[in-house]
C-alpha atoms as a PDB file:
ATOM      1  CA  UNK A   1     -52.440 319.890 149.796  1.00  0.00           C
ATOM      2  CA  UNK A   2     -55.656 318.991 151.449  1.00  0.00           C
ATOM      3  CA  UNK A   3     -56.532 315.270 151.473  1.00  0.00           C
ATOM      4  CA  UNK A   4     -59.648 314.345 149.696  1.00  0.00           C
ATOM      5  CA  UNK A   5     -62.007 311.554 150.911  1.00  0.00           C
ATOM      6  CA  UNK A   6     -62.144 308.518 148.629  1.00  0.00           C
ATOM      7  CA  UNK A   7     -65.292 307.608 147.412  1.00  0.00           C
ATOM      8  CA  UNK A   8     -64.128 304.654 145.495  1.00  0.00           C
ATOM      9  CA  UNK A   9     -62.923 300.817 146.183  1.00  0.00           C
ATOM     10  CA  UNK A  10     -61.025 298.726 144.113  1.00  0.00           C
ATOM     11  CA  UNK A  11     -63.702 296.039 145.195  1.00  0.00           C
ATOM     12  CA  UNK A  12     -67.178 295.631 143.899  1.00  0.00           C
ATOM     13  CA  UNK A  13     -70.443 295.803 146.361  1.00  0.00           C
ATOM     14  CA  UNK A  14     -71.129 292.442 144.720  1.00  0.00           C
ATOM     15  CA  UNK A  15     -67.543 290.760 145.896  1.00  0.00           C
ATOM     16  CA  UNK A  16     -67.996 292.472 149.734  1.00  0.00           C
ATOM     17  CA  UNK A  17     -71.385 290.652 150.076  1.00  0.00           C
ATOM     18  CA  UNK A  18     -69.933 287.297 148.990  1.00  0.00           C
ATOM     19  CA  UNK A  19     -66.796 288.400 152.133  1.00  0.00           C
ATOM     20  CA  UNK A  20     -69.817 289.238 154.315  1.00  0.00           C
ATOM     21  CA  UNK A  21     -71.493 285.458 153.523  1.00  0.00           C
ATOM     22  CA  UNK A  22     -68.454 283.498 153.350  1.00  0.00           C
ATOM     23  CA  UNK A  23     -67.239 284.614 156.631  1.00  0.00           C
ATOM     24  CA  UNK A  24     -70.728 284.442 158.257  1.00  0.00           C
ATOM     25  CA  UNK A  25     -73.348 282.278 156.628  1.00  0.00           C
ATOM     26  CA  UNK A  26     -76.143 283.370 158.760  1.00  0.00           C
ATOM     27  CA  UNK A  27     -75.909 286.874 158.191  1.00  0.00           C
ATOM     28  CA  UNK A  28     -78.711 289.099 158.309  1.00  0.00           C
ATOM     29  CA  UNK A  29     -79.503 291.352 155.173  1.00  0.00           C
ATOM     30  CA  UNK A  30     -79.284 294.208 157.921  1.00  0.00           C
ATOM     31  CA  UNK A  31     -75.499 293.135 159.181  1.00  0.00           C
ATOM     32  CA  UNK A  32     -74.551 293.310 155.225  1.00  0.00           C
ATOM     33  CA  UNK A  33     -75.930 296.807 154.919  1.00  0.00           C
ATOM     34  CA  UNK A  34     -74.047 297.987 157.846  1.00  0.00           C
ATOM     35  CA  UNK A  35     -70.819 296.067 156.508  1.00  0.00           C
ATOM     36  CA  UNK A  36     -71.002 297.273 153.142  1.00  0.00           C
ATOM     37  CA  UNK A  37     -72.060 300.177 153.679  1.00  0.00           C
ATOM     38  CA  UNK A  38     -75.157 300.180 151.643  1.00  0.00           C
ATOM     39  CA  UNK A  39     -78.909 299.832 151.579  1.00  0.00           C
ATOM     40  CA  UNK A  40     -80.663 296.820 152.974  1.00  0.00           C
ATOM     41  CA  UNK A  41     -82.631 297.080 149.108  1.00  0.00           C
ATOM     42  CA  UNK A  42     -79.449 297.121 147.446  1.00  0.00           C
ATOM     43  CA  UNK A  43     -78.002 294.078 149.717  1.00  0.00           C
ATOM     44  CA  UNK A  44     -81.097 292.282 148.686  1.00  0.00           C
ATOM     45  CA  UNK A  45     -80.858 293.032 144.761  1.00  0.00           C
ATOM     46  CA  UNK A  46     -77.153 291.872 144.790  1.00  0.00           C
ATOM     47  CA  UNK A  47     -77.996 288.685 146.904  1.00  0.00           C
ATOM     48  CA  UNK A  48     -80.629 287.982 143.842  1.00  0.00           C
ATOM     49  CA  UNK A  49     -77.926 288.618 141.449  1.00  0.00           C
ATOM     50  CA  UNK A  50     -75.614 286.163 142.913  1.00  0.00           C
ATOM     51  CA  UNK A  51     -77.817 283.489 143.327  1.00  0.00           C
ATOM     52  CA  UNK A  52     -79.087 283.823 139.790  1.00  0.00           C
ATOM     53  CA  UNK A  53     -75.966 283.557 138.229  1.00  0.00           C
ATOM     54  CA  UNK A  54     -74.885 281.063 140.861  1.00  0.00           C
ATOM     55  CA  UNK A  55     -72.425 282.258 143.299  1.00  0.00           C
ATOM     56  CA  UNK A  56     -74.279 281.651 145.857  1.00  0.00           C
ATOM     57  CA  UNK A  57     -77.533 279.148 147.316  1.00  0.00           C
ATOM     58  CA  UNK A  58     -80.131 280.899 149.516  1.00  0.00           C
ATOM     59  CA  UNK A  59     -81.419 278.565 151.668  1.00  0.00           C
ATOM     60  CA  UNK A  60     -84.774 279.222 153.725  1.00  0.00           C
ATOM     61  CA  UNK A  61     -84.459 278.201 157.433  1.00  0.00           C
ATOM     62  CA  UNK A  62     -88.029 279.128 159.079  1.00  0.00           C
ATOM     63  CA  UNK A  63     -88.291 282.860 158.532  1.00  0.00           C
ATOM     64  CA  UNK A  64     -84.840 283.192 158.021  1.00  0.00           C
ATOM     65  CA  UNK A  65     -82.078 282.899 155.270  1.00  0.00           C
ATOM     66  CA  UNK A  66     -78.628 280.704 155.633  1.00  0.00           C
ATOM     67  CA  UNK A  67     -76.210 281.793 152.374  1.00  0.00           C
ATOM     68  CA  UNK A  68     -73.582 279.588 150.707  1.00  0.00           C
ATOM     69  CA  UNK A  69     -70.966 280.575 148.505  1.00  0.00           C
ATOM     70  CA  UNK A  70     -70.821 278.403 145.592  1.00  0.00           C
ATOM     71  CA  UNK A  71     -66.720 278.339 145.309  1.00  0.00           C
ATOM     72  CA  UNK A  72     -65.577 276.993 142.561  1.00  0.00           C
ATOM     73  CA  UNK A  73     -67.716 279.151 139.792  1.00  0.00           C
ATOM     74  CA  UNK A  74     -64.703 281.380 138.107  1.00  0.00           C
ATOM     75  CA  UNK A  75     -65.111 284.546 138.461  1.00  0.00           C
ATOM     76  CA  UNK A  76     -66.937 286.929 135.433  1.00  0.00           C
ATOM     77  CA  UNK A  77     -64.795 289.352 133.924  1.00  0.00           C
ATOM     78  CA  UNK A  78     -62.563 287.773 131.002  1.00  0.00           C
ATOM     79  CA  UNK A  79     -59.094 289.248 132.781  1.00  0.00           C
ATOM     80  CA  UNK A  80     -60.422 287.175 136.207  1.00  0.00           C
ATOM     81  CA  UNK A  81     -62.102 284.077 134.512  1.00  0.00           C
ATOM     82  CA  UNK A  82     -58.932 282.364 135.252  1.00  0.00           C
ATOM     83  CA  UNK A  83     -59.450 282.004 138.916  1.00  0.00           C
ATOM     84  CA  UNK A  84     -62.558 280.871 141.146  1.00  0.00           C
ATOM     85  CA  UNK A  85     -64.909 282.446 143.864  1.00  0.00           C
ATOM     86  CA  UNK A  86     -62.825 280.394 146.359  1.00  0.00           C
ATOM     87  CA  UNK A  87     -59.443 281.917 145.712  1.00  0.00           C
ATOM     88  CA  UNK A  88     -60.802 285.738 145.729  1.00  0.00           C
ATOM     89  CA  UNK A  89     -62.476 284.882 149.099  1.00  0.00           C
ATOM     90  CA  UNK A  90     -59.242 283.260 150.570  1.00  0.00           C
ATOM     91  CA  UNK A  91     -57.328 285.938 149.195  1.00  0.00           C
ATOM     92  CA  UNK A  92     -59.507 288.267 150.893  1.00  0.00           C
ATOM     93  CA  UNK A  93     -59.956 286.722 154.047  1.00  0.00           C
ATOM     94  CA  UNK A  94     -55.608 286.053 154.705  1.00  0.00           C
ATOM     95  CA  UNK A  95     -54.312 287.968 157.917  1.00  0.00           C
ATOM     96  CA  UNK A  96     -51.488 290.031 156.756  1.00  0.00           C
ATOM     97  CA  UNK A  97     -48.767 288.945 159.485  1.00  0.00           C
ATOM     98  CA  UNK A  98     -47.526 291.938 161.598  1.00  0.00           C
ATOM     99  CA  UNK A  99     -44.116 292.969 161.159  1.00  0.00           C
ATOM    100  CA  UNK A 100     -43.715 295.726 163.387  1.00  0.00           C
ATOM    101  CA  UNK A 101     -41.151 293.378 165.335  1.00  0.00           C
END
């Protein structure tokens, strides 16, 4: 049987923008395309939506943007609202140890 490509991740674009931020507050929009694999417009609509509902602060340094994620909002969806912003991100961001010993 063939393999087909996956088009589909378990994770929102929303939740790998907050990754991009959290591990890099001075991203550029243009970095979180390229990481996420999307359009700098779309980056920019989803950076709107997370500040709005307030996941994250936008601050304005010169010409440029610094992001924050707020961390201890829970998350949205009622089978998540049990946990926060912070422990999705530090699930996320935990090296898997290698155990190819």
């Amino acid at each position: 049987m063939a393999e087909v490509p996956t088009t589909w991740t378990f994770l929102t674009n929303h939740s790998h923008v907050l990754l991009a931020i959290s591990k890099t507050p001075g991203i550029k929009v243009r970095e979180i395309s390229d990481l996420v694999g999307i359009t700098e417009r779309a980056i920019l609509r989803i950076l709107g939506e997370l500040d709005d509902a307030g996941f994250i602060n936008i601050e304005k340094i010169g010409r440029e943007n610094r992001y924050a994620v707020t961390s201890d909002i829970p998350l949205r969806h009622p089978l998540e609202q049990h946990r926060t912003v912070t422990e999705l991100l530090e699930m996320l961001s935990t090296d898997v140890p290698n155990d190819k010993s």
